[in-house]
N, C-alpha and C. Protein backbone atom coordinates (compact mmCIF):
# COMPACT_ATOMS: atom_id res chain seq x y z
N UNK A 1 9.30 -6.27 7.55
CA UNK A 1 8.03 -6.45 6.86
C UNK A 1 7.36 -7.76 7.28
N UNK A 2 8.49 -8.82 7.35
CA UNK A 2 7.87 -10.13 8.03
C UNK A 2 6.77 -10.05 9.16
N UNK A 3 7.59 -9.03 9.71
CA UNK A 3 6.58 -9.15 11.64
C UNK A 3 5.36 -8.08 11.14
N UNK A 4 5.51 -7.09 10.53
CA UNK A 4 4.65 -6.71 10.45
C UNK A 4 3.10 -7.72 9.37
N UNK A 5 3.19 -8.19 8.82
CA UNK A 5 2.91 -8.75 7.83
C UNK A 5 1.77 -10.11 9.11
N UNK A 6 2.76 -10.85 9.53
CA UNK A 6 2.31 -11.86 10.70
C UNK A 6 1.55 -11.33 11.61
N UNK A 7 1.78 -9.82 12.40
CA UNK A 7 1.03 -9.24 13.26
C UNK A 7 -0.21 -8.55 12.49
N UNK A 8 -0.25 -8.31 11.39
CA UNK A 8 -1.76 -8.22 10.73
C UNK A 8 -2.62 -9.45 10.45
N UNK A 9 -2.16 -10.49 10.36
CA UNK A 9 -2.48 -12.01 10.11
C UNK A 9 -3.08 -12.20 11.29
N UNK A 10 -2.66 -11.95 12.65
CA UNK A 10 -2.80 -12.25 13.95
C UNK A 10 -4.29 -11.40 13.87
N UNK A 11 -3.92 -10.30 14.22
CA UNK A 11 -5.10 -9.18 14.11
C UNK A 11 -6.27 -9.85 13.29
N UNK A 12 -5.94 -9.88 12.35
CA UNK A 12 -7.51 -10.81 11.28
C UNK A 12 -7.82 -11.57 11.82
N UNK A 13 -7.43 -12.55 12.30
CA UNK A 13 -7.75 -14.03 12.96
C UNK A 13 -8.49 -13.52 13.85
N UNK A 14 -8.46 -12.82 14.57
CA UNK A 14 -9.06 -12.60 15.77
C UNK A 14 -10.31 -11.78 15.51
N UNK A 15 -9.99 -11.31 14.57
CA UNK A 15 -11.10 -10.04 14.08
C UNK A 15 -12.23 -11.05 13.27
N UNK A 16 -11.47 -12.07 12.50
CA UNK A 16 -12.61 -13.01 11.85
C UNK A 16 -13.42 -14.00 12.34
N UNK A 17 -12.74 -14.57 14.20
CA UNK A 17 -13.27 -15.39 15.02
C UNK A 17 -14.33 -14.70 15.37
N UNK A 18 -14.29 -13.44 15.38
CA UNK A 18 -15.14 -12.91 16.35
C UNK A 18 -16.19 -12.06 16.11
N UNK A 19 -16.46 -11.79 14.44
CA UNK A 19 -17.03 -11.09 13.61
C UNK A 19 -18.62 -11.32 13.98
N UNK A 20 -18.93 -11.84 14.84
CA UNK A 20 -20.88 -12.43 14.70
C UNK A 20 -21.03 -11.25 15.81
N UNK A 21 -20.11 -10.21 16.40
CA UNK A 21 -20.52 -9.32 17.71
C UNK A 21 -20.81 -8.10 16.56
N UNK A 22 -20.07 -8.27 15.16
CA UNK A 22 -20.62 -6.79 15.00
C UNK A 22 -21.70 -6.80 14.12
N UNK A 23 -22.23 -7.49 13.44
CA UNK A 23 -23.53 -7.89 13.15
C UNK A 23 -24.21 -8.97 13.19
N UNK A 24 -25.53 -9.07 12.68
CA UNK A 24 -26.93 -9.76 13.03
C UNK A 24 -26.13 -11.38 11.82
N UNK A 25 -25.77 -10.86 11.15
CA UNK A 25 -25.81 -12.05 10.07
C UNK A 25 -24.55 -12.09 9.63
N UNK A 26 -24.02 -13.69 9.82
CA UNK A 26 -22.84 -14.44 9.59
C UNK A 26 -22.34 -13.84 8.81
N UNK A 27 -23.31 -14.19 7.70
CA UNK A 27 -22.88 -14.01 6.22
C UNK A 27 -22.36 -12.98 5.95
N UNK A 28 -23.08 -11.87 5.76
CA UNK A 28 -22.75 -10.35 5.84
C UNK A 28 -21.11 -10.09 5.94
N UNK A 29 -20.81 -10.23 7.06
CA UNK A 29 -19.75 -10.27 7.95
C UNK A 29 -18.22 -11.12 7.17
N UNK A 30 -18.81 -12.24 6.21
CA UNK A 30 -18.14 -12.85 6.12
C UNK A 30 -16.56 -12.43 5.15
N UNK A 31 -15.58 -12.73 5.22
CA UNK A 31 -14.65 -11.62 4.35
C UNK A 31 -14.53 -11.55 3.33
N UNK A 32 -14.26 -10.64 3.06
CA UNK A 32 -14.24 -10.03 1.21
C UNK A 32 -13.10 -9.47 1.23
N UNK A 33 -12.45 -9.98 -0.01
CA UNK A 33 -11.26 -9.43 -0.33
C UNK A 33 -11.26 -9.24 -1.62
N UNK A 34 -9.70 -7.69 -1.89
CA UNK A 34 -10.33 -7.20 -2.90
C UNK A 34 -8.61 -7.26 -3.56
N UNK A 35 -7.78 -7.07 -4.67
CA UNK A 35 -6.92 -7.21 -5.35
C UNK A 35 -6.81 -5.48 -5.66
N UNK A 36 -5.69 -4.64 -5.62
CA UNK A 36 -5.84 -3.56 -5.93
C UNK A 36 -3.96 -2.88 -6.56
N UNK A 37 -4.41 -1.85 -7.31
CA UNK A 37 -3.22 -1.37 -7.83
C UNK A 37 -3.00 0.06 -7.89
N UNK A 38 -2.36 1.05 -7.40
CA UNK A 38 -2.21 2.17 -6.94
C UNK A 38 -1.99 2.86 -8.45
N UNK A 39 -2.75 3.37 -9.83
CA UNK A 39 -2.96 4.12 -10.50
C UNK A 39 -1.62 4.99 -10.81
N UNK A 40 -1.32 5.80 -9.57
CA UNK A 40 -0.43 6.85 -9.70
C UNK A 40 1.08 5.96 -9.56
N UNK A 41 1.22 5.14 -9.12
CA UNK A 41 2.98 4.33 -9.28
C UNK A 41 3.04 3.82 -10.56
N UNK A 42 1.62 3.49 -11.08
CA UNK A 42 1.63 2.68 -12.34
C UNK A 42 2.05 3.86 -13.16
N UNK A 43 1.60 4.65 -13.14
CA UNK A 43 1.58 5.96 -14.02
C UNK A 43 3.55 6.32 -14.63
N UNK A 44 3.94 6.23 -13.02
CA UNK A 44 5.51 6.69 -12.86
C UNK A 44 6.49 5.11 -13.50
N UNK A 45 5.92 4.62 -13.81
CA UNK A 45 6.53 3.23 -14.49
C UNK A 45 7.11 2.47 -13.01
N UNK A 46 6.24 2.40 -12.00
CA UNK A 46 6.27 1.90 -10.89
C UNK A 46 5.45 0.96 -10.17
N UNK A 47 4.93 -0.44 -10.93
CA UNK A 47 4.25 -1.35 -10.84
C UNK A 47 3.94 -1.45 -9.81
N UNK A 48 2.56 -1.85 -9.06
CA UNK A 48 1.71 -1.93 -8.02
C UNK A 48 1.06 -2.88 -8.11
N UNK A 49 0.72 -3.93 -6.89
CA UNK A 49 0.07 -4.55 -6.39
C UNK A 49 -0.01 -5.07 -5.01
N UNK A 50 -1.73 -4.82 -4.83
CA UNK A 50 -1.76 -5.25 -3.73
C UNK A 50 -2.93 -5.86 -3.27
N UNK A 51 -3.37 -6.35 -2.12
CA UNK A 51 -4.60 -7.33 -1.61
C UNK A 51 -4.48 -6.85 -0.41
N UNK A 52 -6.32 -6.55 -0.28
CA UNK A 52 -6.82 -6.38 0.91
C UNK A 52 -7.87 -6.96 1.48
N UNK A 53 -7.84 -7.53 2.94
CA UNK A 53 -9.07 -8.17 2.73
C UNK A 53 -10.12 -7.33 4.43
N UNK A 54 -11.39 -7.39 4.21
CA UNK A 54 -12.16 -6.82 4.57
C UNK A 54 -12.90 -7.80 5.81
N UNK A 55 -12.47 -7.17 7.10
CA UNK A 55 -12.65 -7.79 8.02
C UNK A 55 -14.40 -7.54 9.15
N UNK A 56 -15.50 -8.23 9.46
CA UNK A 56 -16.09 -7.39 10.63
C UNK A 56 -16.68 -6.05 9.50
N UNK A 57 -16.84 -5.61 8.35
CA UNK A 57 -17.61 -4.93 7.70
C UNK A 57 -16.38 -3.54 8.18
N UNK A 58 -16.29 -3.30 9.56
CA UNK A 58 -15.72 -1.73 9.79
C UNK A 58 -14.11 -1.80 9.61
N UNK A 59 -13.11 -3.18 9.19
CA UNK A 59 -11.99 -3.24 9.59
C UNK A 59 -11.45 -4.08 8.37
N UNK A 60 -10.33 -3.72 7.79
CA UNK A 60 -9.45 -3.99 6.38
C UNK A 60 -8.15 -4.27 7.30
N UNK A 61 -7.75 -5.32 6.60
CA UNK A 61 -6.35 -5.75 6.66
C UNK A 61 -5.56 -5.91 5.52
N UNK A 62 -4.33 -5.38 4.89
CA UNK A 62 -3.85 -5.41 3.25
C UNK A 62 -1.91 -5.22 3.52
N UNK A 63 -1.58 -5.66 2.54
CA UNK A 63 -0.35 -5.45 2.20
C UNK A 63 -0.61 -4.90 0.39
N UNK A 64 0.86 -4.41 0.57
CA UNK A 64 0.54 -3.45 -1.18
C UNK A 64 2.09 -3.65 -1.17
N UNK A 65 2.61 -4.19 -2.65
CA UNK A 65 3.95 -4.00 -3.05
C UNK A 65 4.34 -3.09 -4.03
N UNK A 66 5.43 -2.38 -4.23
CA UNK A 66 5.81 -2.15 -5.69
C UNK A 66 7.40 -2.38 -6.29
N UNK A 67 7.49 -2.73 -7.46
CA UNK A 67 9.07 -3.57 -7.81
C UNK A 67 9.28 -2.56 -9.79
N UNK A 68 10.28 -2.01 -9.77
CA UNK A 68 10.95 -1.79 -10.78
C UNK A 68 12.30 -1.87 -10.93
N UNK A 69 12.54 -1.66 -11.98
CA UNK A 69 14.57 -1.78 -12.19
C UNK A 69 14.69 -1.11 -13.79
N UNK A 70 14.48 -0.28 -13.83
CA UNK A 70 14.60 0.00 -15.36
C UNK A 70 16.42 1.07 -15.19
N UNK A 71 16.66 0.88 -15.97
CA UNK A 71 17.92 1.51 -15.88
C UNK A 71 18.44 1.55 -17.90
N UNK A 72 19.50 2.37 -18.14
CA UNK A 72 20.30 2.65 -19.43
C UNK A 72 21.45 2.73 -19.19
N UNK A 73 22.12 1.80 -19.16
CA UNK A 73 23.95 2.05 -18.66
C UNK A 73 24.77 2.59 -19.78
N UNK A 74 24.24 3.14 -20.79
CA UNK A 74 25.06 3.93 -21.58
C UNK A 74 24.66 5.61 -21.32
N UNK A 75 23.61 5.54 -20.73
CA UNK A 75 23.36 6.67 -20.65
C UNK A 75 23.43 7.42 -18.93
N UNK A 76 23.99 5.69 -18.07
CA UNK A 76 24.38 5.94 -16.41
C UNK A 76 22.86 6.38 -16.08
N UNK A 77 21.67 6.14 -16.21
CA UNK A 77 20.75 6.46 -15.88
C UNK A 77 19.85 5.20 -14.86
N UNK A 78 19.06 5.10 -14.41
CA UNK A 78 18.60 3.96 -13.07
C UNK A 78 17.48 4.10 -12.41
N UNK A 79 16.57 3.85 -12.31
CA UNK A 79 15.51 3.86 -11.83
C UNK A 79 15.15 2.63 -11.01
N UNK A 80 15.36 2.36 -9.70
CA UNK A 80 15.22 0.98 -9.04
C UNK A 80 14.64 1.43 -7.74
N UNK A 81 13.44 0.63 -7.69
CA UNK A 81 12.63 0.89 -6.28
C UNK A 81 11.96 -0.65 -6.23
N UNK A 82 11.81 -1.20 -5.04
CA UNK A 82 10.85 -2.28 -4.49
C UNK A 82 10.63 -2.17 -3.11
N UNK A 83 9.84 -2.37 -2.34
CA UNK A 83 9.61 -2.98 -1.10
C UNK A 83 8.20 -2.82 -0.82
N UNK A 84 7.44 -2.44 0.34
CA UNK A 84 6.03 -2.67 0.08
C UNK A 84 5.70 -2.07 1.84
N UNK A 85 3.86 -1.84 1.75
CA UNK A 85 3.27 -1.74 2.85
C UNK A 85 2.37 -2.71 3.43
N UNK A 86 2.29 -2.72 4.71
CA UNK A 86 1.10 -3.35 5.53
C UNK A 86 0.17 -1.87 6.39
N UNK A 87 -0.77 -2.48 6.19
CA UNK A 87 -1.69 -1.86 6.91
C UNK A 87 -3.08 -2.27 7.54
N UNK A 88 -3.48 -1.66 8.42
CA UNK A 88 -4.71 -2.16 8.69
C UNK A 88 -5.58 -0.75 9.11
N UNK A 89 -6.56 -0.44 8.39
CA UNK A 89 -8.31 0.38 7.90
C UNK A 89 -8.63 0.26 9.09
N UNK A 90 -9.63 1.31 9.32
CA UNK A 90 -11.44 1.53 9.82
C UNK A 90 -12.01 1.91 8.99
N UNK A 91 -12.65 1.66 8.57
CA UNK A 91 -14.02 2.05 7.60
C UNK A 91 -15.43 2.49 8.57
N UNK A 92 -16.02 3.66 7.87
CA UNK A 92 -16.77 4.39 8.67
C UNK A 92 -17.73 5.05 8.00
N UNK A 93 -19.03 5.05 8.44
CA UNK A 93 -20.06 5.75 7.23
C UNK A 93 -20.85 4.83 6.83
N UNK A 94 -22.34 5.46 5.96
CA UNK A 94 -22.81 4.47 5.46
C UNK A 94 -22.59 3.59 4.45
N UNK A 95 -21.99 3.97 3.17
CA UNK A 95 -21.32 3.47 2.79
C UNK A 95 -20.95 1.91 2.97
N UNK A 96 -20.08 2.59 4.01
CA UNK A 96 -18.99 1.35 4.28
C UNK A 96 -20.17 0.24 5.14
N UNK A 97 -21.33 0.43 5.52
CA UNK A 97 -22.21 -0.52 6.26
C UNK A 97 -23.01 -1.50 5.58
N UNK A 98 -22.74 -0.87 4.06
CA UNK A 98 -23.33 -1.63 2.63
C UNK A 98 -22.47 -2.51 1.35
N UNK A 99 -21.49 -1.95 1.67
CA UNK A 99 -20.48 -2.47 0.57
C UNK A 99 -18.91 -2.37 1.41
N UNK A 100 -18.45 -3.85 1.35
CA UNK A 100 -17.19 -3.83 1.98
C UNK A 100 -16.06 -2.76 1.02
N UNK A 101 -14.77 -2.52 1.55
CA UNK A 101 -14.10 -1.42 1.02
C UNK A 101 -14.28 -0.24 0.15
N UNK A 102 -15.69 0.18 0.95
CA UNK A 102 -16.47 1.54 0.39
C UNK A 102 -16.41 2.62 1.60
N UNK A 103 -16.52 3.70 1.24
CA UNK A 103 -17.05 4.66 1.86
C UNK A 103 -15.44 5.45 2.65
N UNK A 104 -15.19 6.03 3.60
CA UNK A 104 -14.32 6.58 4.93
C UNK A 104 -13.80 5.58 5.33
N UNK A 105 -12.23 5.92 5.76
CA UNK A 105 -11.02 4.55 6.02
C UNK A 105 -10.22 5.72 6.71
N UNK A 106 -9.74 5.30 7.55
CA UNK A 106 -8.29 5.59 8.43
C UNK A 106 -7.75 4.44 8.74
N UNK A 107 -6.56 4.25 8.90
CA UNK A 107 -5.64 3.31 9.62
C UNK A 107 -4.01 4.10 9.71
N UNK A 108 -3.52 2.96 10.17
CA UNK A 108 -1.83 2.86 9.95
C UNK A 108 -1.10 2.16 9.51
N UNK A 109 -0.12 2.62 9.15
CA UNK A 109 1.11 1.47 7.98
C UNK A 109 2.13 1.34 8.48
N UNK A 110 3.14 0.04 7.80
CA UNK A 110 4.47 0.40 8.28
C UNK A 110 4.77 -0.23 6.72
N UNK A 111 5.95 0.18 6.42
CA UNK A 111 6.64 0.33 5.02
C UNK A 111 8.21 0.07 5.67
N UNK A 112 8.53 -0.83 4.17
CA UNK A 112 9.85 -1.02 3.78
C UNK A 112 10.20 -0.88 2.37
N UNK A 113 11.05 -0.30 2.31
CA UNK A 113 11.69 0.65 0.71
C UNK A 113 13.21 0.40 0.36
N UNK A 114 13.44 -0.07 -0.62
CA UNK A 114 14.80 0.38 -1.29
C UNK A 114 14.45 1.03 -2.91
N UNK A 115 15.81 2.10 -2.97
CA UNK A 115 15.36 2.84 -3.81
C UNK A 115 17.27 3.20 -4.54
N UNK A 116 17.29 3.64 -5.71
CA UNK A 116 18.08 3.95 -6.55
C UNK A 116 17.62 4.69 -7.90
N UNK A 117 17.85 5.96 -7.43
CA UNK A 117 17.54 6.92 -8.57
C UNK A 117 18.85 7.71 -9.21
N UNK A 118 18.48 7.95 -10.10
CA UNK A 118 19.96 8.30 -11.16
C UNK A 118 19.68 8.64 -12.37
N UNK A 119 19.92 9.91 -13.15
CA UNK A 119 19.34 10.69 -13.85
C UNK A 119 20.43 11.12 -14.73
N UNK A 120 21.50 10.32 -14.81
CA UNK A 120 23.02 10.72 -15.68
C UNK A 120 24.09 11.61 -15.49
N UNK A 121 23.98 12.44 -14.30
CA UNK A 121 24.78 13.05 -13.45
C UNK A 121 24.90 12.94 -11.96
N UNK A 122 23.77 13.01 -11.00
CA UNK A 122 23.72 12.33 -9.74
C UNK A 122 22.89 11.44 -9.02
N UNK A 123 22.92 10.64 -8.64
CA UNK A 123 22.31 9.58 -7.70
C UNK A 123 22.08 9.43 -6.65
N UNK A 124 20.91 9.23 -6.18
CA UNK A 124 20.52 8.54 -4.33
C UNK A 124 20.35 6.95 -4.38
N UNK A 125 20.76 6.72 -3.40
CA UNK A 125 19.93 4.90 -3.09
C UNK A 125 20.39 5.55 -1.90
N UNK A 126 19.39 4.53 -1.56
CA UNK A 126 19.13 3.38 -0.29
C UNK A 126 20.64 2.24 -0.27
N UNK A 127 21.48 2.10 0.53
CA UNK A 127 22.23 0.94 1.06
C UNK A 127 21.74 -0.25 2.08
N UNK A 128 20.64 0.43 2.40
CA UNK A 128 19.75 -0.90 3.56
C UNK A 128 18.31 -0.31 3.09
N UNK A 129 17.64 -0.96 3.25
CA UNK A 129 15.96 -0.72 3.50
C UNK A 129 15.78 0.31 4.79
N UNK A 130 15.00 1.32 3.90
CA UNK A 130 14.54 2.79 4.38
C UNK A 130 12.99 2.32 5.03
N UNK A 131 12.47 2.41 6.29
CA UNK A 131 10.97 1.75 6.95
C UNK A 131 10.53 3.49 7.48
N UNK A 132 9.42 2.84 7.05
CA UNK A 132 8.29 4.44 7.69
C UNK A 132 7.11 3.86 8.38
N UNK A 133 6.76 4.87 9.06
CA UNK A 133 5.03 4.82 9.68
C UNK A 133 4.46 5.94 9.55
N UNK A 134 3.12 5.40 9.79
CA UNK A 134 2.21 6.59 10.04
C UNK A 134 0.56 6.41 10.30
N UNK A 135 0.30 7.50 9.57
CA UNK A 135 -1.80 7.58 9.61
C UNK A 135 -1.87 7.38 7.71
N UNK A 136 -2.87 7.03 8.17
CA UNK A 136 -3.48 7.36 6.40
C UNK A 136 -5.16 7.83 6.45
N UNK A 137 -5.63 8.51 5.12
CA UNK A 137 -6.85 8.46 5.26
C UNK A 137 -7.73 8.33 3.40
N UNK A 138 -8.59 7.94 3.38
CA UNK A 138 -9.09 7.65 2.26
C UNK A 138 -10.43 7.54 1.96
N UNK A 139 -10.70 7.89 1.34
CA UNK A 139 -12.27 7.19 0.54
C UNK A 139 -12.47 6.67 -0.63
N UNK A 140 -13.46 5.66 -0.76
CA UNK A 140 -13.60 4.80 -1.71
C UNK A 140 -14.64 4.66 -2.17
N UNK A 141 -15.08 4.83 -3.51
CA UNK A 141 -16.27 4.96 -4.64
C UNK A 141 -16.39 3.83 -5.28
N UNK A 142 -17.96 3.51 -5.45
CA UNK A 142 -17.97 2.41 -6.25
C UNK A 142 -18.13 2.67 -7.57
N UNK A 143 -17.35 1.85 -8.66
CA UNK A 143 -17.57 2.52 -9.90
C UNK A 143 -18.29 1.57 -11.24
N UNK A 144 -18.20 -0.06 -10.44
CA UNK A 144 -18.88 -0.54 -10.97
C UNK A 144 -19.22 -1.83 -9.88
N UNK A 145 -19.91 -3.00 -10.40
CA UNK A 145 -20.39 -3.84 -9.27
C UNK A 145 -19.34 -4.62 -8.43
N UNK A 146 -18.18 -4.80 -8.80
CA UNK A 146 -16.97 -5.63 -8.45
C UNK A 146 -16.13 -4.35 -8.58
N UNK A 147 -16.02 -3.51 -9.23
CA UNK A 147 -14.65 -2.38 -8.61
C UNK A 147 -14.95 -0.90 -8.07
N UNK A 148 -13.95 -0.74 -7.55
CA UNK A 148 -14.08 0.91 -6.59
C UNK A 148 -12.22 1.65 -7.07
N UNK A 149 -12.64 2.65 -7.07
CA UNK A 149 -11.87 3.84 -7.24
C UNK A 149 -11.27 3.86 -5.58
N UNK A 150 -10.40 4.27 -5.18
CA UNK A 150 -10.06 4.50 -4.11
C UNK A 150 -9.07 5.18 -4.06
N UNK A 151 -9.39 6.92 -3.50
CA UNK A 151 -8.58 8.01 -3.19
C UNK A 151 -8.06 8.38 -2.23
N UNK A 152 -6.59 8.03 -1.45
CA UNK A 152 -6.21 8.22 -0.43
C UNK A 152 -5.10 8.78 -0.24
N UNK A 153 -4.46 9.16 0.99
CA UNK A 153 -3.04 9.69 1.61
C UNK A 153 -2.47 9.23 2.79
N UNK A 154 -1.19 9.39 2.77
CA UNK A 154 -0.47 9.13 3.69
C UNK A 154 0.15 9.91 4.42
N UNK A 155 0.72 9.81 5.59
CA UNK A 155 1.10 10.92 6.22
C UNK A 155 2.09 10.39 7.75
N UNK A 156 3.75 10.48 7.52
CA UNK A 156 3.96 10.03 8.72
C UNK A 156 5.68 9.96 8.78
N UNK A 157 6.32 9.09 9.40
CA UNK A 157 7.35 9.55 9.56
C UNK A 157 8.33 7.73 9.06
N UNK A 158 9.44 8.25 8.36
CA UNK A 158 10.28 7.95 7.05
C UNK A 158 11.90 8.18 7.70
N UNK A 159 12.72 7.04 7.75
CA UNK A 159 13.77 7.23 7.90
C UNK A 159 14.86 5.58 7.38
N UNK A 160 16.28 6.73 7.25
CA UNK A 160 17.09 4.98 6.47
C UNK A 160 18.28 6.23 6.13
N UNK A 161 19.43 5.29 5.74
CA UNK A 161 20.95 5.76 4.85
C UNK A 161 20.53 5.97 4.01
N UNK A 162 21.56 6.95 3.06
CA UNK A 162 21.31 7.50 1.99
C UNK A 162 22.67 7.68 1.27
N UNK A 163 22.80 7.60 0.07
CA UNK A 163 24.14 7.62 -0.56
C UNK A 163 23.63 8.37 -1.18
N UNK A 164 24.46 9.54 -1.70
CA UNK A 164 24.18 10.47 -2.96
C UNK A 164 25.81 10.28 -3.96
N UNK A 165 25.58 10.11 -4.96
CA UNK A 165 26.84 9.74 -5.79
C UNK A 165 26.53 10.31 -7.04
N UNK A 166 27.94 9.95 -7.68
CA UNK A 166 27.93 10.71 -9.11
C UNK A 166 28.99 9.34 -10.05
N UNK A 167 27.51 8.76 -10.91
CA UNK A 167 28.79 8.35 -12.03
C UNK A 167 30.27 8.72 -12.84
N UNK A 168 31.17 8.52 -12.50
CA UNK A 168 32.59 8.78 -13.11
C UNK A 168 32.97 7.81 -13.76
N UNK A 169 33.52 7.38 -15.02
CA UNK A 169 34.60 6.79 -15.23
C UNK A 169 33.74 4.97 -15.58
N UNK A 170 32.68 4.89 -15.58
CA UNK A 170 32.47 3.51 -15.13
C UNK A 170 32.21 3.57 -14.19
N UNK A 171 32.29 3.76 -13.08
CA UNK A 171 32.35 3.87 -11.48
C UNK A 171 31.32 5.03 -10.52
N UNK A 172 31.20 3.98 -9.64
CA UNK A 172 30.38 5.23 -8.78
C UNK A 172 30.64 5.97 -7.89
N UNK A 173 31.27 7.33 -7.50
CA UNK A 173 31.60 7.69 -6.12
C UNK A 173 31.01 8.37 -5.33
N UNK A 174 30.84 8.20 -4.39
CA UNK A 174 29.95 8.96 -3.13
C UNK A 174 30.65 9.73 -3.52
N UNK A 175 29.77 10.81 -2.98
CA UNK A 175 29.78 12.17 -2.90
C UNK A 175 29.19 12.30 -0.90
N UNK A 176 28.34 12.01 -0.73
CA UNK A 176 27.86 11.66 0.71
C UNK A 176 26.92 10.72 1.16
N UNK A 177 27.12 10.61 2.71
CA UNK A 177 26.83 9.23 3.27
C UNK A 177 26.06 9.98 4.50
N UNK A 178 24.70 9.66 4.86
CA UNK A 178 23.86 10.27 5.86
C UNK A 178 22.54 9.30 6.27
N UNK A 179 22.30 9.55 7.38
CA UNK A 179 20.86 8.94 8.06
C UNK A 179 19.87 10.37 7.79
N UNK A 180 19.43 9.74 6.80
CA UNK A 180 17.83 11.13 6.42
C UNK A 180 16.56 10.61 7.11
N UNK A 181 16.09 11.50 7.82
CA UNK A 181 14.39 11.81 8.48
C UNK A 181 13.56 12.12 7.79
N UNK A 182 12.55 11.84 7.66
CA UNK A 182 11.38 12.69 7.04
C UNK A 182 10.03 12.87 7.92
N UNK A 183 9.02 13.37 8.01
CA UNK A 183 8.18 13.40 8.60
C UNK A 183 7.33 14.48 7.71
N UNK A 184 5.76 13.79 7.09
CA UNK A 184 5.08 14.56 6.14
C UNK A 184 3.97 13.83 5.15
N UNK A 185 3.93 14.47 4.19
CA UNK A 185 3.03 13.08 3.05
C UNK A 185 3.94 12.34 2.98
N UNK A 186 3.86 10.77 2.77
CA UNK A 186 5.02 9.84 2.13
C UNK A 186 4.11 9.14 1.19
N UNK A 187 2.74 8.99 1.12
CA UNK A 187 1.95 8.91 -0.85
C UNK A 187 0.66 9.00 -0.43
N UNK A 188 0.16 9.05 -1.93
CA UNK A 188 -1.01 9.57 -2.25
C UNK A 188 -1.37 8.44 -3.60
N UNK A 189 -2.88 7.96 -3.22
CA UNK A 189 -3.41 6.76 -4.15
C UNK A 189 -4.05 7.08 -5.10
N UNK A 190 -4.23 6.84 -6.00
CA UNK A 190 -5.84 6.65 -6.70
C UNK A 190 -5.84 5.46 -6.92
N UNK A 191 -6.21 4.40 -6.15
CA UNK A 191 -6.25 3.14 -6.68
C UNK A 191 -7.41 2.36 -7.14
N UNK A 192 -7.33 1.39 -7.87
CA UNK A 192 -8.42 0.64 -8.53
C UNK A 192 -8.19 -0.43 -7.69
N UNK A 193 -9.82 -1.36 -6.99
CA UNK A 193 -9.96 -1.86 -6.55
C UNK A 193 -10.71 -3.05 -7.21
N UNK A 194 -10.27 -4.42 -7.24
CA UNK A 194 -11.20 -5.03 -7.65
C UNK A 194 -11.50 -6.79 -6.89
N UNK A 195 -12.57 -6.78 -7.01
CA UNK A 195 -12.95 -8.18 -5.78
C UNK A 195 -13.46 -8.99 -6.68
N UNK A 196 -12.78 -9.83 -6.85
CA UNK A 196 -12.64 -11.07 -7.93
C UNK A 196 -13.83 -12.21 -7.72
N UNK A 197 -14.62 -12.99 -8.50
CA UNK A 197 -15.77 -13.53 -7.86
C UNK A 197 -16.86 -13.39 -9.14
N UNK A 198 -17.56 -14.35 -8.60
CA UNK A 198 -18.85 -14.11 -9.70
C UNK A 198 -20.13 -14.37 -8.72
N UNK A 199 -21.09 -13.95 -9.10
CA UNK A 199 -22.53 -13.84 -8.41
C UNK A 199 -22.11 -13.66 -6.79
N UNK A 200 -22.62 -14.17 -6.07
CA UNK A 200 -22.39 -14.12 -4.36
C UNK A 200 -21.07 -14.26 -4.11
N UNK A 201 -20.46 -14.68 -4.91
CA UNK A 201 -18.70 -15.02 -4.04
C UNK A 201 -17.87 -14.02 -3.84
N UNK A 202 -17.74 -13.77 -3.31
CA UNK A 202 -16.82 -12.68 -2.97
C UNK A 202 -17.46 -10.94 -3.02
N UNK A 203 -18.85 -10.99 -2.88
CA UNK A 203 -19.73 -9.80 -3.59
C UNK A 203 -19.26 -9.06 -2.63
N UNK A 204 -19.24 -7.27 -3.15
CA UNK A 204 -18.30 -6.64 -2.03
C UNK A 204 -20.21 -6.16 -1.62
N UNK A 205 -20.86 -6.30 -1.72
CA UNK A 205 -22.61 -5.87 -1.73
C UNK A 205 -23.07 -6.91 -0.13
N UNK A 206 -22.93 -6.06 0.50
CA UNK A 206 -23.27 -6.94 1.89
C UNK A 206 -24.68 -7.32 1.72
N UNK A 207 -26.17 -6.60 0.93
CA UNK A 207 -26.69 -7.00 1.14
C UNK A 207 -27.95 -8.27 -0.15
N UNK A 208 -26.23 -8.60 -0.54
CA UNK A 208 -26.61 -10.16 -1.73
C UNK A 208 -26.44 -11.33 -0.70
């Protein structure tokens, strides 16, 4: 996640030196960033947050985390997931030529995951961090002057160890030990977007 994380940092820098080629006015151009939380993880008792910031009007750079641990050890039950994405957008449309993180978005991600699920008879985790890639695609509504709705998907390929076990006794025993693939949806957003700021600062309204 480190390198990925630094190689989007890199990417911005370069994208923000150089931002006066894709339009007439500095300002315009200048970045907006927005604070956002994925709706549907929140929903699953799966806390979200994340920051994106809006590069050149057509180009987003963001990382997104999510962290739980809820568990009942009388009842051997567990719910534990954290790790997070990077990504970097195109934004496309009119829309998106008026208001930063509006309108048509594609990019790609890379993700790191650990996970432990357990339901009082059997269990999966993760023993190392599970990493995926892929495409994504999305659109984003404005719903008020500082926030946007943002409806998106993912789509790509998912791999890591896997333990499947069964509480006994106090104790946990595998049952099995495997390298699992995936390739397909790996999520789907409704996220709330919001760009923090008052009057001109941070206005996601390119043309204040």
């Amino acid at each position: 996640m480190r390198k990925i994380v630094f190689f989007l940092l890199w990417i911005s820098t370069i994208l923000s030196v150089s931002a006066e080629s894709f339009c007439d006015d500095c300002d315009k151009c200048f970045p907006r960033f927005a604070i956002k939380s994925n709706l549907l993880h929140d929903a699953v008792l799966t806390p979200d947050l994340g920051v994106e910031m809006s590069l050149a009007r057509r180009f987003s750079v963001g990382v997104e985390g999510v962290w739980a641990w809820w568990s009942r050890h009388s009842a051997n039950r567990c719910w534990r997931i954290y790790g997070g994405w990077a990504h970097m957008d195109y934004w496309f449309g009119r829309q998106s030529n008026e208001r930063a993180l509006t309108g048509h978005h594609v990019g790609v991600y890379g993700s790191l995951l650990s996970y432990d699920f357990e339901f009082g008879n059997t269990g999966w985790q993760s023993p190392e961090l599970t990493y995926g890639v892929g495409l994504s695609y999305g659109y984003s509504i404005e719903i008020a002057p500082r926030l946007n709705l943002d409806f998106s998907i993912r789509v790509g390929y998912s791999g890591g160890d896997v333990v499947k076990y069964e509480p006994q006794c106090g104790q946990y025993v595998c049952l099995s030990h495997c390298f699992k693939r995936y390739f397909g949806p790996t999520d789907i957003g409704i996220t709330l977007v919001w760009f923090p700021g008052k009057g001109r600062r941070n206005n996601p309204d390119f043309g204040l």
